[in-house]
C-alpha atoms as a PDB file:
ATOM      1  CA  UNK A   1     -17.701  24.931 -29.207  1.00  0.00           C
ATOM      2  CA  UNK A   2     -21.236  26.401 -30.219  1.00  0.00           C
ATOM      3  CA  UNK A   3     -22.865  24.191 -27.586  1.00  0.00           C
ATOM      4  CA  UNK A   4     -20.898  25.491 -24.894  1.00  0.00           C
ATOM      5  CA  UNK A   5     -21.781  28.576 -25.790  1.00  0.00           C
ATOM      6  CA  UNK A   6     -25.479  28.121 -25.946  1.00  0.00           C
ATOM      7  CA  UNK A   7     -25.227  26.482 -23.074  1.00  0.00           C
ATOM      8  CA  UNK A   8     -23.234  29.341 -20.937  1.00  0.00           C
ATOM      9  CA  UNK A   9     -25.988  31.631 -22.368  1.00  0.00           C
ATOM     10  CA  UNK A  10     -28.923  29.543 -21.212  1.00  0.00           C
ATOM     11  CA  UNK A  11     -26.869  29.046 -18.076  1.00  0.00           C
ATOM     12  CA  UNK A  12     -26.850  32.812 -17.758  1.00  0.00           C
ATOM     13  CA  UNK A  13     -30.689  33.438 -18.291  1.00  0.00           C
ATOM     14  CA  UNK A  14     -31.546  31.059 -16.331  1.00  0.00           C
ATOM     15  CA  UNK A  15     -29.077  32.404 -12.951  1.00  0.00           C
ATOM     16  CA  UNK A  16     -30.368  36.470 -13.658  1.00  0.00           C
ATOM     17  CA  UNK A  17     -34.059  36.073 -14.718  1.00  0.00           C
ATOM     18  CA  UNK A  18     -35.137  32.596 -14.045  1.00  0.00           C
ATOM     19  CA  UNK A  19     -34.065  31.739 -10.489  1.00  0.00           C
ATOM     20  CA  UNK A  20     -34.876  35.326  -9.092  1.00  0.00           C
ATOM     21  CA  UNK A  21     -38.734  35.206 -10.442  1.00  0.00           C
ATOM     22  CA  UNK A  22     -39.277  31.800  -8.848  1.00  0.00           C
ATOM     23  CA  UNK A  23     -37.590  33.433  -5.590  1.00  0.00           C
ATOM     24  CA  UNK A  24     -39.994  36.266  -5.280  1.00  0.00           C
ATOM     25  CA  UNK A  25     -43.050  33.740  -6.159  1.00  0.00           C
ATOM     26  CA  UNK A  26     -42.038  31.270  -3.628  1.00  0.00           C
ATOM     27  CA  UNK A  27     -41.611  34.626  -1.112  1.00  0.00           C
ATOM     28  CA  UNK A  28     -44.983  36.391  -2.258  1.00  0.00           C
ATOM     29  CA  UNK A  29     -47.118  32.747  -2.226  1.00  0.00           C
ATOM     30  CA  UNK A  30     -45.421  32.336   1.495  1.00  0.00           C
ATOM     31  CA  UNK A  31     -46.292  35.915   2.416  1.00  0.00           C
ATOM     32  CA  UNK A  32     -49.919  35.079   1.340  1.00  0.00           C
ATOM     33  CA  UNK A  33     -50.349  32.265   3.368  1.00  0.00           C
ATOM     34  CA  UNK A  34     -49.120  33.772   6.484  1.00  0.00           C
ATOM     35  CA  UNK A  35     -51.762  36.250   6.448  1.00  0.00           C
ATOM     36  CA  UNK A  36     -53.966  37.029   9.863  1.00  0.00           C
ATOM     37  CA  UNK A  37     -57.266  38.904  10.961  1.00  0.00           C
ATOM     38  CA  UNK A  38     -55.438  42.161  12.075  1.00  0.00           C
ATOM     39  CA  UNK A  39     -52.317  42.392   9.740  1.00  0.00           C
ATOM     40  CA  UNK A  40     -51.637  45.501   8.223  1.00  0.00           C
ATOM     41  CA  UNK A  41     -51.636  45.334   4.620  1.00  0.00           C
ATOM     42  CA  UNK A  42     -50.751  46.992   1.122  1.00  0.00           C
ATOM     43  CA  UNK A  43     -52.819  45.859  -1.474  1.00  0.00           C
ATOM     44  CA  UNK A  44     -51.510  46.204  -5.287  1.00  0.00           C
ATOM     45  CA  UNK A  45     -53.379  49.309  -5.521  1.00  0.00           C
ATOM     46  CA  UNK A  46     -51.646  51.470  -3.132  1.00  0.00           C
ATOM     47  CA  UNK A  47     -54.319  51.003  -0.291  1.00  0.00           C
ATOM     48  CA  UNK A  48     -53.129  50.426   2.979  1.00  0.00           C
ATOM     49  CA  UNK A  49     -55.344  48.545   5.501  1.00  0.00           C
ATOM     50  CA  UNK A  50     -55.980  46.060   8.395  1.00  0.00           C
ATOM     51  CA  UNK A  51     -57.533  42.698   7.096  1.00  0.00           C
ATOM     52  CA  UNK A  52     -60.780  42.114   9.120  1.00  0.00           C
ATOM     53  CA  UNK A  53     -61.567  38.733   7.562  1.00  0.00           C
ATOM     54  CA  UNK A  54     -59.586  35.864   5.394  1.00  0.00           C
ATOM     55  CA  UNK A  55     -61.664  33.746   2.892  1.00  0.00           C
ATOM     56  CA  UNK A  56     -59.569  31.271   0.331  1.00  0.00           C
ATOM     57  CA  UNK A  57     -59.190  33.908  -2.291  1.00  0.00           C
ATOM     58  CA  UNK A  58     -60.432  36.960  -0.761  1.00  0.00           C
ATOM     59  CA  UNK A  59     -59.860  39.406   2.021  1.00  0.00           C
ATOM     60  CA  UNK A  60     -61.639  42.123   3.503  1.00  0.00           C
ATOM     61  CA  UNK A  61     -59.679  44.975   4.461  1.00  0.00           C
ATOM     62  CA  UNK A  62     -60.743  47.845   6.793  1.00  0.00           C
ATOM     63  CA  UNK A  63     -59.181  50.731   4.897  1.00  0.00           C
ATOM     64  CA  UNK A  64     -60.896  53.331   7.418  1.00  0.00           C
ATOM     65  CA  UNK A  65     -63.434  53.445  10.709  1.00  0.00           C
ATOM     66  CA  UNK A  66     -66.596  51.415   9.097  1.00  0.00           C
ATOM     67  CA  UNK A  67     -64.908  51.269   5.926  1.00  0.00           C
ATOM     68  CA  UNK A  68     -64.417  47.886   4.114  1.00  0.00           C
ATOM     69  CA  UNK A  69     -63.093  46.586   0.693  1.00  0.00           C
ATOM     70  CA  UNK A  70     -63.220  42.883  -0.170  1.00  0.00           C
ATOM     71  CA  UNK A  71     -59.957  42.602  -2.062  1.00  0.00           C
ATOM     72  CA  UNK A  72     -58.432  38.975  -3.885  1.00  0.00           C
ATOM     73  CA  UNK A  73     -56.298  37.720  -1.788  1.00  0.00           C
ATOM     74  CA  UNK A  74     -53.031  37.846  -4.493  1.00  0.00           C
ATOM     75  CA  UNK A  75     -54.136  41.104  -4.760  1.00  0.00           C
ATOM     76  CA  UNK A  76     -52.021  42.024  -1.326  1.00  0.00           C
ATOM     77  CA  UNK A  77     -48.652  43.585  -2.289  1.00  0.00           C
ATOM     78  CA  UNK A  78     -46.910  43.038   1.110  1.00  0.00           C
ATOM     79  CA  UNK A  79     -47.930  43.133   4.933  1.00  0.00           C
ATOM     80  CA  UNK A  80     -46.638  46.586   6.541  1.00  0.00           C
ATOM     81  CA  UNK A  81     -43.888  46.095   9.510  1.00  0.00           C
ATOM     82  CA  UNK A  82     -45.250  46.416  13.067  1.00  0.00           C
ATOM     83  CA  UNK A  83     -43.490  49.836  14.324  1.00  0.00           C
ATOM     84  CA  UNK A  84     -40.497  49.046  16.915  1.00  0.00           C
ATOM     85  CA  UNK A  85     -40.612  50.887  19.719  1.00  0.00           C
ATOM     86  CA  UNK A  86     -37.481  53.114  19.814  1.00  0.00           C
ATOM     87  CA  UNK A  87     -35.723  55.069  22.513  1.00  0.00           C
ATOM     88  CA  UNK A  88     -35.541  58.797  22.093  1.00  0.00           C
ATOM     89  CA  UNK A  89     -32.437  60.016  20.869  1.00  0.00           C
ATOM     90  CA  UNK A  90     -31.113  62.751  22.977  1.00  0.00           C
ATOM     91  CA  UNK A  91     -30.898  65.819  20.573  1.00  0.00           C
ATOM     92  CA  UNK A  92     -27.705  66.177  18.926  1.00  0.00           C
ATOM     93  CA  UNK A  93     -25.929  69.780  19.262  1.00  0.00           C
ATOM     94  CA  UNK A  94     -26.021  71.351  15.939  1.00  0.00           C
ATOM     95  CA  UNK A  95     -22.919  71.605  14.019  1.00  0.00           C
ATOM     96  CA  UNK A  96     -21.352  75.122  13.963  1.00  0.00           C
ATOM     97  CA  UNK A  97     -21.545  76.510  10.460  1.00  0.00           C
ATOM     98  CA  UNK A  98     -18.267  78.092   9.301  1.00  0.00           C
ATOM     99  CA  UNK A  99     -18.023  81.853   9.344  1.00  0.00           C
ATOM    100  CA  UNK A 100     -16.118  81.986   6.158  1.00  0.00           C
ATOM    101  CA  UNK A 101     -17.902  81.513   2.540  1.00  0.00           C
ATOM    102  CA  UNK A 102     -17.129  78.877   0.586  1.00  0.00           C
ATOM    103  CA  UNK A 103     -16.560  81.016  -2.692  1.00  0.00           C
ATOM    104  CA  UNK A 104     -13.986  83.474  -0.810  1.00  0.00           C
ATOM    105  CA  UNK A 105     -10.764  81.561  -1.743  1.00  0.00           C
ATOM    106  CA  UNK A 106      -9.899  84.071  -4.608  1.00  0.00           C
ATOM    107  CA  UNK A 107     -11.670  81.881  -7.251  1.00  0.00           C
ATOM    108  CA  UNK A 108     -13.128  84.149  -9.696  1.00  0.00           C
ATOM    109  CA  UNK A 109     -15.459  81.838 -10.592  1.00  0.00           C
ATOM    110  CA  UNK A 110     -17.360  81.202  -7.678  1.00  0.00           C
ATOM    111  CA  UNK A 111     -18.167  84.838  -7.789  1.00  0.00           C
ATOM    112  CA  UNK A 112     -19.694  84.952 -10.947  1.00  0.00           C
ATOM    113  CA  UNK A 113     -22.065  81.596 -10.032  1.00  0.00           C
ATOM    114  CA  UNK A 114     -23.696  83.372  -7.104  1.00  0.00           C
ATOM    115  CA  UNK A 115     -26.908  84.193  -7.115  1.00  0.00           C
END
């Protein structure tokens, strides 16, 4: 009976901390691989950038006009999504606001909670 347990329990750690972590390796090694001259990135710090130039473990990343950092390479948090190009929306009509208050139903209380 105590080995079933153990065993539902290492079942268990393995299904909600084990599995997911190997997941988001396999997706952040595959992420780094895909990389190109012209991506825009996030690094780790919070610097956004367009990589300029790939080496095996590094990257240099234009972060503004004439402005480059060489970076590691696993140092790139994620690669930003290219804008889509949306229609514009034709403005919505704004909703009519009600002409009544909400606190003049009788309730007492309301009263006293206004500012």
């Amino acid at each position: 009976m105590i080995i079933v347990i153990v065993g539902v329990g290492l079942l268990l750690i393995y299904l909600l901390f084990v599995r997911p972590q190997k997941r988001r390796q396999v997706q952040q090694q595959q992420l780094l691989n895909e990389l190109r001259v012209g991506d825009e990135v996030l690094t780790a710090g919070g610097i956004y950038g367009t990589i300029s130039q790939l080496d095996e473990d590094f990257v240099t990343v234009e972060i503004a006009p004439d402005t480059e950092v060489r970076v590691a390479r696993r140092a790139i948090a994620g690669v930003t999504p290219e804008p889509e190009e949306e229609e514009p929306e034709a403005d919505e009509p704004a909703e009519l606001e009600e002409s009544h208050d909400e606190g003049s139903d009788g309730d007492p209380s309301n009263e006293e909670n206004r500012g």
